[in-house]
PDB file of N, CA and C in Angstrom:
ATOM      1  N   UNK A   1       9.404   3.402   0.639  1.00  0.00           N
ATOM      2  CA  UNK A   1       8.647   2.170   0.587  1.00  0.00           C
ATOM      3  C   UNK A   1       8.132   1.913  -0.825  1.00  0.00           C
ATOM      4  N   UNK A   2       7.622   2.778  -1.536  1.00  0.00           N
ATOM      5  CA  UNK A   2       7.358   2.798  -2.832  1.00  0.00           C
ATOM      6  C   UNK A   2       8.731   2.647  -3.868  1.00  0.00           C
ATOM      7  N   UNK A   3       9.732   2.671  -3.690  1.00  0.00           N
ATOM      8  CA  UNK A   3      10.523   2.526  -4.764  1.00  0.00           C
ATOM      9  C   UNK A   3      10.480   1.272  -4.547  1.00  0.00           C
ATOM     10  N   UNK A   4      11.431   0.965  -3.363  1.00  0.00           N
ATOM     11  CA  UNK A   4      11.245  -0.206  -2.763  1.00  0.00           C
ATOM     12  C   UNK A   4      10.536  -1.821  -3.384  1.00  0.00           C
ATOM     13  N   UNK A   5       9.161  -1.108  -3.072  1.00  0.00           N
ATOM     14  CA  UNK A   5       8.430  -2.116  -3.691  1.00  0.00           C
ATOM     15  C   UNK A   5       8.223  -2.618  -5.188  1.00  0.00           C
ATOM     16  N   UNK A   6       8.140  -1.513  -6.156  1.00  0.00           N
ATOM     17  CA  UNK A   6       8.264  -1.313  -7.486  1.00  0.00           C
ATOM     18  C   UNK A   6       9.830  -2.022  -8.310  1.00  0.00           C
ATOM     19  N   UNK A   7      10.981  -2.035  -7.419  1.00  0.00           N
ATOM     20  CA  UNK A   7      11.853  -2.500  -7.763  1.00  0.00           C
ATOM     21  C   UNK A   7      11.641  -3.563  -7.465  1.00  0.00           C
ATOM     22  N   UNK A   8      11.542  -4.188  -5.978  1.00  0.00           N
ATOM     23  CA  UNK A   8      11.473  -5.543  -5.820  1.00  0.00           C
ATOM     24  C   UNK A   8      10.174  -6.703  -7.030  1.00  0.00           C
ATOM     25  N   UNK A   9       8.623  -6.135  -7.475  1.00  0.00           N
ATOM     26  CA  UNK A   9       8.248  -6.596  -8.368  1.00  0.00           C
ATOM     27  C   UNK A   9       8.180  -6.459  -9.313  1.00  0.00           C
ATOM     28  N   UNK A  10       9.192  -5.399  -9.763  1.00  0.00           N
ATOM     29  CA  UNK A  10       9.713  -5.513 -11.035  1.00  0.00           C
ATOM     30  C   UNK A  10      11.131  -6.748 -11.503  1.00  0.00           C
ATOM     31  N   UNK A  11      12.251  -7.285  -9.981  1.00  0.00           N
ATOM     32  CA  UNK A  11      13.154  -8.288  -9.778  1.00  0.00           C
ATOM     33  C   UNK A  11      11.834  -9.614 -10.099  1.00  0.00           C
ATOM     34  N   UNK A  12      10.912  -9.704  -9.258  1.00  0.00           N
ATOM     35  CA  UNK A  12      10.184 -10.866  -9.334  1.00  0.00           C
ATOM     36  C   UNK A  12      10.038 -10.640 -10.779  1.00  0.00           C
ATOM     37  N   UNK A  13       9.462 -10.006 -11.489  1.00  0.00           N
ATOM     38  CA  UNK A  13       8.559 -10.086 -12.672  1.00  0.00           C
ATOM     39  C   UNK A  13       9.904 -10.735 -13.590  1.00  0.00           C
ATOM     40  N   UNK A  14      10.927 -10.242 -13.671  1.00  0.00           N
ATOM     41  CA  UNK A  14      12.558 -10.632 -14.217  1.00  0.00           C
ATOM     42  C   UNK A  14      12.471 -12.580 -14.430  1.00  0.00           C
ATOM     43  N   UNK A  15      12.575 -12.620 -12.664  1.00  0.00           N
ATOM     44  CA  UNK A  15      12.687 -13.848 -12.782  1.00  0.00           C
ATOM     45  C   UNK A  15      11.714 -14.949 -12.977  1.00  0.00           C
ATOM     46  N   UNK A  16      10.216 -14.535 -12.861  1.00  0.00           N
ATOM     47  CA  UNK A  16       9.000 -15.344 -13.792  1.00  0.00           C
ATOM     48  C   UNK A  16       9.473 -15.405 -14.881  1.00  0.00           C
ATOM     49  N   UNK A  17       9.407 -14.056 -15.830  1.00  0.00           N
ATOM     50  CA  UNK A  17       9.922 -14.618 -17.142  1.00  0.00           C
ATOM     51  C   UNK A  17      11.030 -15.697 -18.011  1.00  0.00           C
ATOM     52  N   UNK A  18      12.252 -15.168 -16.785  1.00  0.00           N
ATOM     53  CA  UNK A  18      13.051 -16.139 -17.338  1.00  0.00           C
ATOM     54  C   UNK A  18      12.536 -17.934 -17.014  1.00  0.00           C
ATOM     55  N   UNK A  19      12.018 -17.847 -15.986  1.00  0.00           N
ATOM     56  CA  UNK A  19      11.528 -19.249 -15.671  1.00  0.00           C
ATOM     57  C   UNK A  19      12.467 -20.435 -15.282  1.00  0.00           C
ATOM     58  N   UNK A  20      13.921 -19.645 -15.082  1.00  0.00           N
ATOM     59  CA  UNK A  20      15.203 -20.387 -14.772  1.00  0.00           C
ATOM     60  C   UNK A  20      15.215 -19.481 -13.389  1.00  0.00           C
ATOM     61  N   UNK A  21      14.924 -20.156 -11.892  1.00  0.00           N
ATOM     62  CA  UNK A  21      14.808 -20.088 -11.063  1.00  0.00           C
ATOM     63  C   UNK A  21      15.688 -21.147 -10.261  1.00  0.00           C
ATOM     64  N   UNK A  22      17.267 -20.636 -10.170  1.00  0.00           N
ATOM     65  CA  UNK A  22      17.888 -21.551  -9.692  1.00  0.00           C
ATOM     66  C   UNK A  22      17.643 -22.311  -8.199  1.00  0.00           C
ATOM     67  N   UNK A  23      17.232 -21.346  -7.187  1.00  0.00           N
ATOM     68  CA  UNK A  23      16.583 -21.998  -5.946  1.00  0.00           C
ATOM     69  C   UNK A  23      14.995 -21.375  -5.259  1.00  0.00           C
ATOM     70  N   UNK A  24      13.982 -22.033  -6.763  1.00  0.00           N
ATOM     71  CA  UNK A  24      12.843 -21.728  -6.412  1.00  0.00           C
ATOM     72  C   UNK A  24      12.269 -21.847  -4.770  1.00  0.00           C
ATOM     73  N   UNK A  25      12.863 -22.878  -4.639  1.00  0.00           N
ATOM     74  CA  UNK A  25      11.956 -22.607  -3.116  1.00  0.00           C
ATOM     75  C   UNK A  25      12.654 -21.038  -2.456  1.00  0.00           C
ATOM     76  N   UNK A  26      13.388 -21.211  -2.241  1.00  0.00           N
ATOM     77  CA  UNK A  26      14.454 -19.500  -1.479  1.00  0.00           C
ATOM     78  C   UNK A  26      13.908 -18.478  -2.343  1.00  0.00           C
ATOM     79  N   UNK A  27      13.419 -18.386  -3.218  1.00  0.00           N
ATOM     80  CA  UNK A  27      12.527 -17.166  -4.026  1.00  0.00           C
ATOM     81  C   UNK A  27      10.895 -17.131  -3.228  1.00  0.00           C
ATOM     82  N   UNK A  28      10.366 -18.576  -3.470  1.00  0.00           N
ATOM     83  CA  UNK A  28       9.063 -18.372  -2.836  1.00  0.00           C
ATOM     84  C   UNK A  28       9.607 -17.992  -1.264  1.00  0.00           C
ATOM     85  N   UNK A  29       9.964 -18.618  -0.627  1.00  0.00           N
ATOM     86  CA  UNK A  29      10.275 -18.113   1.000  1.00  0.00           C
ATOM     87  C   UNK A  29      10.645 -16.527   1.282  1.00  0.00           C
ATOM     88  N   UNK A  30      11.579 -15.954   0.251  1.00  0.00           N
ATOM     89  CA  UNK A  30      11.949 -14.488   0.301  1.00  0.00           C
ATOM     90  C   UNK A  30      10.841 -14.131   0.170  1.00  0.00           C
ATOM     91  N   UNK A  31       9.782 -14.324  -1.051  1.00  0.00           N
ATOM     92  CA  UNK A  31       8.481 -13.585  -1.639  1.00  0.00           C
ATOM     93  C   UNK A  31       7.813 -13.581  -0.029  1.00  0.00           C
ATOM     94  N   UNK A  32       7.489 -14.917   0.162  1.00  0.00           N
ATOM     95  CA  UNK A  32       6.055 -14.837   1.497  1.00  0.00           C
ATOM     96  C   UNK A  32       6.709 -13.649   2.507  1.00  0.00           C
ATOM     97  N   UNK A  33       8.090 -14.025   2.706  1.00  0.00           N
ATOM     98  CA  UNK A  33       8.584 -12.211   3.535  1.00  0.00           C
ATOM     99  C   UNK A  33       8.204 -11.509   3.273  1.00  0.00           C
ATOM    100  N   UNK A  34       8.767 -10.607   2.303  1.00  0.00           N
ATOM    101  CA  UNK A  34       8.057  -9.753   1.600  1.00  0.00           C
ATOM    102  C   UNK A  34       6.947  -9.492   1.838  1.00  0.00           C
ATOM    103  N   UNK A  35       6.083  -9.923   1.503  1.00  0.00           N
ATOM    104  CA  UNK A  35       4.343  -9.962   1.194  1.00  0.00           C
ATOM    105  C   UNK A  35       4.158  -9.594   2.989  1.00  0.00           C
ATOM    106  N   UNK A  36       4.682 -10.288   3.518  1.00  0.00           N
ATOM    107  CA  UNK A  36       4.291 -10.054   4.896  1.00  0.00           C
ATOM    108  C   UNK A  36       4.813  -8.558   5.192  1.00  0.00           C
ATOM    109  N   UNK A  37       5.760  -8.252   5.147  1.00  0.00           N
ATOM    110  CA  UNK A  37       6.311  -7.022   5.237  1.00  0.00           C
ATOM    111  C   UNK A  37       5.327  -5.622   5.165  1.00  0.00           C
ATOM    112  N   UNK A  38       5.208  -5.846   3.832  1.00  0.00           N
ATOM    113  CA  UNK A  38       4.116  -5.148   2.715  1.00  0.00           C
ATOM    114  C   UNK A  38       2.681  -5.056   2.863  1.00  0.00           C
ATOM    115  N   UNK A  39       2.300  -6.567   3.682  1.00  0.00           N
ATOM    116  CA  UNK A  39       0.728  -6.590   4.076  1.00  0.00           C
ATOM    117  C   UNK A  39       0.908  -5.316   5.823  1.00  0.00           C
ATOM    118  N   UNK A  40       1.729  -5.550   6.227  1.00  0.00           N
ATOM    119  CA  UNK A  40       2.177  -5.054   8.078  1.00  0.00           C
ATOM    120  C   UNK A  40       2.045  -3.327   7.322  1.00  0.00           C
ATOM    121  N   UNK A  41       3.007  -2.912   6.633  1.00  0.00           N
ATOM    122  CA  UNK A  41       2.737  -1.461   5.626  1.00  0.00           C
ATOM    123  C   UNK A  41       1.156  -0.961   5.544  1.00  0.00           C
ATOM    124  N   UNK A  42       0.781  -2.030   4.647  1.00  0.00           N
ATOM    125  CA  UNK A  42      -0.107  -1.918   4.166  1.00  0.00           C
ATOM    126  C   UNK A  42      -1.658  -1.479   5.435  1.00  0.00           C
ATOM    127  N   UNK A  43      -1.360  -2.280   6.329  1.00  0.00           N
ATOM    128  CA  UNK A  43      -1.926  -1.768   7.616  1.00  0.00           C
ATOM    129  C   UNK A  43      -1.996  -0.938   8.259  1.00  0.00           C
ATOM    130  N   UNK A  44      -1.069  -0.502   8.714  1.00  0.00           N
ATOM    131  CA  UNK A  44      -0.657   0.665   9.124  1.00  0.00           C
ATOM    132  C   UNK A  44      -1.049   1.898   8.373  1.00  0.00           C
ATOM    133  N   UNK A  45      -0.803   1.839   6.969  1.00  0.00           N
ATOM    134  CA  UNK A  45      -0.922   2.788   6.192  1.00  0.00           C
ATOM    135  C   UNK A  45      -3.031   2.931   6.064  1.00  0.00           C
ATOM    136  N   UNK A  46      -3.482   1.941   6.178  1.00  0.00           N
ATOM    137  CA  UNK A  46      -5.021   2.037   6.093  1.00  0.00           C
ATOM    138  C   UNK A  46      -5.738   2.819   7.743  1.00  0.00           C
ATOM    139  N   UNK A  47      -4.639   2.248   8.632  1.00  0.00           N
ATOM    140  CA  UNK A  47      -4.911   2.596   9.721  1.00  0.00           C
ATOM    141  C   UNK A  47      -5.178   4.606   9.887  1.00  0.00           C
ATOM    142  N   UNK A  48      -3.774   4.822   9.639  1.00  0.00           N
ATOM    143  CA  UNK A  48      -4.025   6.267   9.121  1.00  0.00           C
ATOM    144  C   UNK A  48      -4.259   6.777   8.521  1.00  0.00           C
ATOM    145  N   UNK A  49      -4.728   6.366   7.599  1.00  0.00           N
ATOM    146  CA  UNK A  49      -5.609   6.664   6.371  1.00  0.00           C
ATOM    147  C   UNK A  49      -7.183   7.144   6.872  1.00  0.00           C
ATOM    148  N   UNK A  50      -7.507   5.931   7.407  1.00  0.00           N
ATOM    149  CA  UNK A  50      -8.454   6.019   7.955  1.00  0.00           C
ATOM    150  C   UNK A  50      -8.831   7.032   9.414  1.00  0.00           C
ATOM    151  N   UNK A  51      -7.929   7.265  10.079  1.00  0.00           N
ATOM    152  CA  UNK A  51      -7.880   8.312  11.407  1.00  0.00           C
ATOM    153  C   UNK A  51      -8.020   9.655  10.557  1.00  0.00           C
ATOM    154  N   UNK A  52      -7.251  10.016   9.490  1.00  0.00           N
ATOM    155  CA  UNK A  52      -7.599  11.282   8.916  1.00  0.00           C
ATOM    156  C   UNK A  52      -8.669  11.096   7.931  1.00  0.00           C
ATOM    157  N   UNK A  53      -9.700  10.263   7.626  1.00  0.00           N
ATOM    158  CA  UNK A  53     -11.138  10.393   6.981  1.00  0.00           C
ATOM    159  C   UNK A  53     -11.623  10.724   8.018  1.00  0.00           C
ATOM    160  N   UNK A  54     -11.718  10.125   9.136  1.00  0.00           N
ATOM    161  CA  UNK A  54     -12.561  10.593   9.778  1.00  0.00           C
ATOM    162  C   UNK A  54     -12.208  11.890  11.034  1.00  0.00           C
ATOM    163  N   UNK A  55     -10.869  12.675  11.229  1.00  0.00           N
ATOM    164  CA  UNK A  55     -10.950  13.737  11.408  1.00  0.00           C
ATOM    165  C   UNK A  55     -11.269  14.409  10.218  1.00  0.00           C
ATOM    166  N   UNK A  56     -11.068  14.448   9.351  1.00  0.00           N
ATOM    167  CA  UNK A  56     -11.565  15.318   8.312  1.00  0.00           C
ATOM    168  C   UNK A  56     -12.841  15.010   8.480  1.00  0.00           C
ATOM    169  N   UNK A  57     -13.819  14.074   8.436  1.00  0.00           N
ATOM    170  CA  UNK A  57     -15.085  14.478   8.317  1.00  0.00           C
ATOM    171  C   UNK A  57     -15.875  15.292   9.140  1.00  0.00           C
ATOM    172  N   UNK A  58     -15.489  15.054  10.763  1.00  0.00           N
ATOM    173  CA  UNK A  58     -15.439  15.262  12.150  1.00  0.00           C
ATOM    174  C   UNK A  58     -14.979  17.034  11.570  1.00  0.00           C
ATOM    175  N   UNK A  59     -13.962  17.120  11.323  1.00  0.00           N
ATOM    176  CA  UNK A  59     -13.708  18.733  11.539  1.00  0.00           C
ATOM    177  C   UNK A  59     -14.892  19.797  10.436  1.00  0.00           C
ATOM    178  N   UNK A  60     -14.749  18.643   9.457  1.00  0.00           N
ATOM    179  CA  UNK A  60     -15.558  19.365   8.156  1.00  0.00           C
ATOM    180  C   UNK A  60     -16.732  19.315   8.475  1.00  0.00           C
ATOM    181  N   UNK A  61     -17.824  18.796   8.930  1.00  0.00           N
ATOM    182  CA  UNK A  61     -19.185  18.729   9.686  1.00  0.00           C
ATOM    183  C   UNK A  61     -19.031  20.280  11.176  1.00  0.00           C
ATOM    184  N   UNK A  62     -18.200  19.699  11.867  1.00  0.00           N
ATOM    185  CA  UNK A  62     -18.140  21.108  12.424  1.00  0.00           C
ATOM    186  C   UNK A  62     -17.717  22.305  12.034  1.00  0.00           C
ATOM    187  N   UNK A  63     -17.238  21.982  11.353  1.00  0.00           N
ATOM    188  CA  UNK A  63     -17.050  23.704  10.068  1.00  0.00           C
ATOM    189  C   UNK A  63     -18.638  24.083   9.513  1.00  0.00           C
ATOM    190  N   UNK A  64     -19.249  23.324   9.560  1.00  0.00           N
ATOM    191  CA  UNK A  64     -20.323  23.397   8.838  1.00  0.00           C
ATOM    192  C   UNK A  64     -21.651  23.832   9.874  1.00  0.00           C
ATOM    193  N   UNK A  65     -21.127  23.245  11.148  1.00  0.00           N
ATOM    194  CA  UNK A  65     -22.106  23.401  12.358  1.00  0.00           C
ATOM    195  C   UNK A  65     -21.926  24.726  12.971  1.00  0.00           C
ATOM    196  N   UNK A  66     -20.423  24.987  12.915  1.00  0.00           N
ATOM    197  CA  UNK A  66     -20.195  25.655  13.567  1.00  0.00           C
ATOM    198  C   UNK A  66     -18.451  26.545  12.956  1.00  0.00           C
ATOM    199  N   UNK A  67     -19.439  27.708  11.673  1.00  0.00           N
ATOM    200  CA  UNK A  67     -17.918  28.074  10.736  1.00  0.00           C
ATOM    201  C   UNK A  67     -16.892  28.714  11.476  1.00  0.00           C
ATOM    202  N   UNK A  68     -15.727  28.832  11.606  1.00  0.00           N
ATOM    203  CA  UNK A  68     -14.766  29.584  11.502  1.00  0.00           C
ATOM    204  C   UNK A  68     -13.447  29.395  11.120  1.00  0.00           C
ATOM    205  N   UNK A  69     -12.501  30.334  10.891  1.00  0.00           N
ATOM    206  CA  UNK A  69     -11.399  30.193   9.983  1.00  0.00           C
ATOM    207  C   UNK A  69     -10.535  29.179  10.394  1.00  0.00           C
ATOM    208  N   UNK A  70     -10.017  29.581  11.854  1.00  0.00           N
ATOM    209  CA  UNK A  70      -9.306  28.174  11.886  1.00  0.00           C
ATOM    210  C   UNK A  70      -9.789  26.304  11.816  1.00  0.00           C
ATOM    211  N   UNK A  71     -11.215  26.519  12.119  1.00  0.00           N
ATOM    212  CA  UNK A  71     -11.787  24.901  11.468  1.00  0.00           C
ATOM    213  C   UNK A  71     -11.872  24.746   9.975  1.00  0.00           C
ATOM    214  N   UNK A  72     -11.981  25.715   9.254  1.00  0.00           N
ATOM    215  CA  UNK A  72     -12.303  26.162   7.721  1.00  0.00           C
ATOM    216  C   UNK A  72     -10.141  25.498   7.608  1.00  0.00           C
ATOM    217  N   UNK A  73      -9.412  26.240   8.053  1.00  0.00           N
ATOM    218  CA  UNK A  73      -8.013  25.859   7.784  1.00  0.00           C
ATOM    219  C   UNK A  73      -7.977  24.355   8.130  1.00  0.00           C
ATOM    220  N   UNK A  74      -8.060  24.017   9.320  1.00  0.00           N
ATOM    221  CA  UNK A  74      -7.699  22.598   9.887  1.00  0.00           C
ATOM    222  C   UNK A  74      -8.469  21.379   9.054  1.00  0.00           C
ATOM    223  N   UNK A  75      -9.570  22.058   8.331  1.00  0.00           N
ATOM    224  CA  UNK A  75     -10.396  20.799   7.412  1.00  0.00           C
ATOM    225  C   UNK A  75      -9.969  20.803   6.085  1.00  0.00           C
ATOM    226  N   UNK A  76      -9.132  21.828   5.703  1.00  0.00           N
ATOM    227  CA  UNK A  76      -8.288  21.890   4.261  1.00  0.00           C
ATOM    228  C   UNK A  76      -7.060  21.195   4.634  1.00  0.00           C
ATOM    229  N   UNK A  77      -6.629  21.463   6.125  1.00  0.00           N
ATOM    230  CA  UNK A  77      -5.183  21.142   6.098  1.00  0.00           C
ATOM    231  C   UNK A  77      -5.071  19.234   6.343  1.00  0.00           C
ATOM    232  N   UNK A  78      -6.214  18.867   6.727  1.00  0.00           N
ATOM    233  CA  UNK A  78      -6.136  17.709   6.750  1.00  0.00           C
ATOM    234  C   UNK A  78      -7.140  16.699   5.207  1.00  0.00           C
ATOM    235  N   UNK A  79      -7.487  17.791   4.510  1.00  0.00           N
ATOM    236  CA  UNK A  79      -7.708  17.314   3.453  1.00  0.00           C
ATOM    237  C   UNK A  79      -6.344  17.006   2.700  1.00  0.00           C
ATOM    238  N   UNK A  80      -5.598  17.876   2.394  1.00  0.00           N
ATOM    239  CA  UNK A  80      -4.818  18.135   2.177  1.00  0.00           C
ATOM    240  C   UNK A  80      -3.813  16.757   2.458  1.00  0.00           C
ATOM    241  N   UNK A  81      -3.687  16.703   3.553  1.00  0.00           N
ATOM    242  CA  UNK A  81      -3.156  15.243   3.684  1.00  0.00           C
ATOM    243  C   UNK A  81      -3.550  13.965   3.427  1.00  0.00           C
ATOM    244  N   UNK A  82      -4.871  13.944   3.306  1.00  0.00           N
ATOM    245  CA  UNK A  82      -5.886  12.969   3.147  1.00  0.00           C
ATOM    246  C   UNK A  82      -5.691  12.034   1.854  1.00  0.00           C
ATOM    247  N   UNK A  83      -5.686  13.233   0.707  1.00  0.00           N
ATOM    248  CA  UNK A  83      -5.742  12.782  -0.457  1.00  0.00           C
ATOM    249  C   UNK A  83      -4.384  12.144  -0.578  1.00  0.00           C
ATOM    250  N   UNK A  84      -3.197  12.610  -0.171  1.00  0.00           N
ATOM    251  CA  UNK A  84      -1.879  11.621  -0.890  1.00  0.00           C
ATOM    252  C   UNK A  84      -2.185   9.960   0.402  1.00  0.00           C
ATOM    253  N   UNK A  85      -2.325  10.611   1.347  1.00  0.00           N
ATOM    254  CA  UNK A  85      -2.614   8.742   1.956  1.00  0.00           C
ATOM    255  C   UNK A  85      -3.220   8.205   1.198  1.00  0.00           C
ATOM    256  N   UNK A  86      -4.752   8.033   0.300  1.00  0.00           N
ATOM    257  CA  UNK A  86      -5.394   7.792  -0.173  1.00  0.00           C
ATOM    258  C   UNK A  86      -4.662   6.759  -1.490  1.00  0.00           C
ATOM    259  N   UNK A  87      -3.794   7.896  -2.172  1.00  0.00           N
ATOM    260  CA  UNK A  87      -3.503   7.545  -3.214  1.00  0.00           C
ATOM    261  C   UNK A  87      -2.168   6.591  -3.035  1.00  0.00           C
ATOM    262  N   UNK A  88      -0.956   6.845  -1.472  1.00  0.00           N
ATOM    263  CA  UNK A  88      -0.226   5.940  -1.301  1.00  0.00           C
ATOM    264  C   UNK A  88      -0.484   4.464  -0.734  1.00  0.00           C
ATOM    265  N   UNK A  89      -1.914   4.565  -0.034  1.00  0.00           N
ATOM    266  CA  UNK A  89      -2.996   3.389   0.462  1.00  0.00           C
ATOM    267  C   UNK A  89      -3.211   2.502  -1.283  1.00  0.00           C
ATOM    268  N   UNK A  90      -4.018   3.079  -1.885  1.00  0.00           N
ATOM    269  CA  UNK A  90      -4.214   2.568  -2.891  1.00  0.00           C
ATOM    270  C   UNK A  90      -2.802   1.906  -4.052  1.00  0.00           C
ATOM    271  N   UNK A  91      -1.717   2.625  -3.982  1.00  0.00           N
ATOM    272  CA  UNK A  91      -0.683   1.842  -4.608  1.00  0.00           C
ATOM    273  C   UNK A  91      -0.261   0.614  -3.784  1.00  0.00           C
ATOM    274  N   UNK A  92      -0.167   0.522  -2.613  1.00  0.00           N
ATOM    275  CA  UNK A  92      -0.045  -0.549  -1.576  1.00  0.00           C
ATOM    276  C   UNK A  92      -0.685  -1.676  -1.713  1.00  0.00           C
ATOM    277  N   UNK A  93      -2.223  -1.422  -1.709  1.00  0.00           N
ATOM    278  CA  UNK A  93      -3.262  -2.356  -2.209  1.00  0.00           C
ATOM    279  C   UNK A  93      -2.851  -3.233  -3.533  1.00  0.00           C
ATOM    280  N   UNK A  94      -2.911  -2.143  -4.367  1.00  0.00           N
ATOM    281  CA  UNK A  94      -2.348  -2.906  -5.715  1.00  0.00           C
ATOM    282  C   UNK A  94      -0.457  -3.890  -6.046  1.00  0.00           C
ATOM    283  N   UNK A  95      -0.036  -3.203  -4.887  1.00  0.00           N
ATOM    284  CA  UNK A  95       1.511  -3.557  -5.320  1.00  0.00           C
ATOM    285  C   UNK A  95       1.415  -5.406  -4.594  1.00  0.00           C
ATOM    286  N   UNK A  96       0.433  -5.479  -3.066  1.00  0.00           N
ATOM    287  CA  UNK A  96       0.435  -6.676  -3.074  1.00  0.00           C
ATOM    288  C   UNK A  96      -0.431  -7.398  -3.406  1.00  0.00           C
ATOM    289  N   UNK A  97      -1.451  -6.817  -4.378  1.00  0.00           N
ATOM    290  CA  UNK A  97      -2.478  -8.111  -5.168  1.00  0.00           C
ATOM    291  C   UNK A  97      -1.431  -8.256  -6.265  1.00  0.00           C
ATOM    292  N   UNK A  98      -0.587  -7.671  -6.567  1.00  0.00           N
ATOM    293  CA  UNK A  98       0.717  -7.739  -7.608  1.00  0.00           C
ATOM    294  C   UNK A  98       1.147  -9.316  -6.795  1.00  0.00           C
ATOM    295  N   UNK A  99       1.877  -9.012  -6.008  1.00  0.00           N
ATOM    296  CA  UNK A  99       2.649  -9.998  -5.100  1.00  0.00           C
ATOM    297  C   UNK A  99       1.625 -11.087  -5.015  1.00  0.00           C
ATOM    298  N   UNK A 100       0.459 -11.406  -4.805  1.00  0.00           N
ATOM    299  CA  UNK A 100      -0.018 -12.673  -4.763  1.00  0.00           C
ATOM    300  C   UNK A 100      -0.191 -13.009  -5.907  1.00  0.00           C
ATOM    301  N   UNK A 101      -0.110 -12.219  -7.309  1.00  0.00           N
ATOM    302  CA  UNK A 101      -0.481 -13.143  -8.273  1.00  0.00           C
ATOM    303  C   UNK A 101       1.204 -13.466  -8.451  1.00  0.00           C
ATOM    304  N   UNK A 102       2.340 -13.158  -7.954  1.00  0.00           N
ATOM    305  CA  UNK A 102       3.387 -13.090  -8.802  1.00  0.00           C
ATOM    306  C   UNK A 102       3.944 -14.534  -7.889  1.00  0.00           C
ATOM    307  N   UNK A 103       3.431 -14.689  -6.347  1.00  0.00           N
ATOM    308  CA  UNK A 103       3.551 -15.482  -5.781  1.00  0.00           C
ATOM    309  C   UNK A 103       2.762 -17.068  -6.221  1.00  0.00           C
ATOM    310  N   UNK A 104       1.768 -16.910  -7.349  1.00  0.00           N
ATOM    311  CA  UNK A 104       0.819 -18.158  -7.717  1.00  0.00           C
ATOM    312  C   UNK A 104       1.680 -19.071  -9.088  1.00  0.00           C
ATOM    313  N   UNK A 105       2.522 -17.631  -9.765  1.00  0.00           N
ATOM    314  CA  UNK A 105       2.898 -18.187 -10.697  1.00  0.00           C
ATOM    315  C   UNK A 105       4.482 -18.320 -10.358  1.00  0.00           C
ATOM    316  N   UNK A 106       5.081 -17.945  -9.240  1.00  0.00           N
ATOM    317  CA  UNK A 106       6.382 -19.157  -8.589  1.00  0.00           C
ATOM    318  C   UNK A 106       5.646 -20.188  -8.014  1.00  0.00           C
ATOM    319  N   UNK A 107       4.463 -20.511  -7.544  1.00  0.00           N
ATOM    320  CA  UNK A 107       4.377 -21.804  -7.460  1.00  0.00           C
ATOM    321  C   UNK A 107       4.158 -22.846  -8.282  1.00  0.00           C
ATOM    322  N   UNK A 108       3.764 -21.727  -9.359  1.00  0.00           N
ATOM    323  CA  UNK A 108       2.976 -22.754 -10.782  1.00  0.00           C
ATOM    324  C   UNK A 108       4.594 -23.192 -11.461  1.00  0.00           C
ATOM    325  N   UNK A 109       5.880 -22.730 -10.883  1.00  0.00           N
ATOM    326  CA  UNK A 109       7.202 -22.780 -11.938  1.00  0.00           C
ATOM    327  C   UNK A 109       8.117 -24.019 -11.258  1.00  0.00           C
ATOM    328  N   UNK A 110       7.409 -24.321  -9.528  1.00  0.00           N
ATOM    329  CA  UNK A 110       8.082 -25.502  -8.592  1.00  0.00           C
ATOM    330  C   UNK A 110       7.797 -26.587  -9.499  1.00  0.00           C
ATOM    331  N   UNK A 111       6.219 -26.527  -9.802  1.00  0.00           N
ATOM    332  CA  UNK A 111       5.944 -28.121 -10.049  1.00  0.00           C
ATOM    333  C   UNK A 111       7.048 -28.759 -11.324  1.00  0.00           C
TER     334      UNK A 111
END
């Protein structure tokens, strides 16, 4: 999903510059796909993002209430996972505030 995306607004970014957009409208219509695609991702990906903050907090509070090794493991092991959602959540975020600005300036190229 990440190459994915990085290629596809790096194609958009191509064709802003050139500003020779032979069937602007079929670019904006592909883009709003896209974006939709990417926002549905983007959901999903917050969704579980969010289910493992809060088992991790949930396990890590009871590690704390109540120590032992395997809660001490299960609150690393879902840290552990925590942090790359975090950081693949956060490229997501950014790749489609990418896409709406890249989507303002194909509309600014119709008129």
């Amino acid at each position: 999903m990440k190459k994915s995306m990085k290629e596809y607004i790096l194609k958009v970014d191509k064709m802003i510059k050139r500003k020779e957009v032979a069937s602007i409208d079929e670019v904006i219509n592909e883009h709003l796909i896209k974006i939709s695609f990417y926002q549905h991702e983007r959901l999903i990906h917050f969704l579980v993002t969010m289910l493992f903050a809060i088992l991790t907090l949930v396990t890590f509070f009871y590690t704390l209430v109540s120590p032992t090794t395997l809660l001490l493991a299960m609150t690393l092991l879902l840290l552990c996972l925590l942090v790359p959602y975090i950081f693949h959540y956060y490229f997501l975020e950014n790749g489609i505030q990418k896409m709406y600005k890249q989507y303002d300036r194909l509309k600014e190229l119709k008129k």
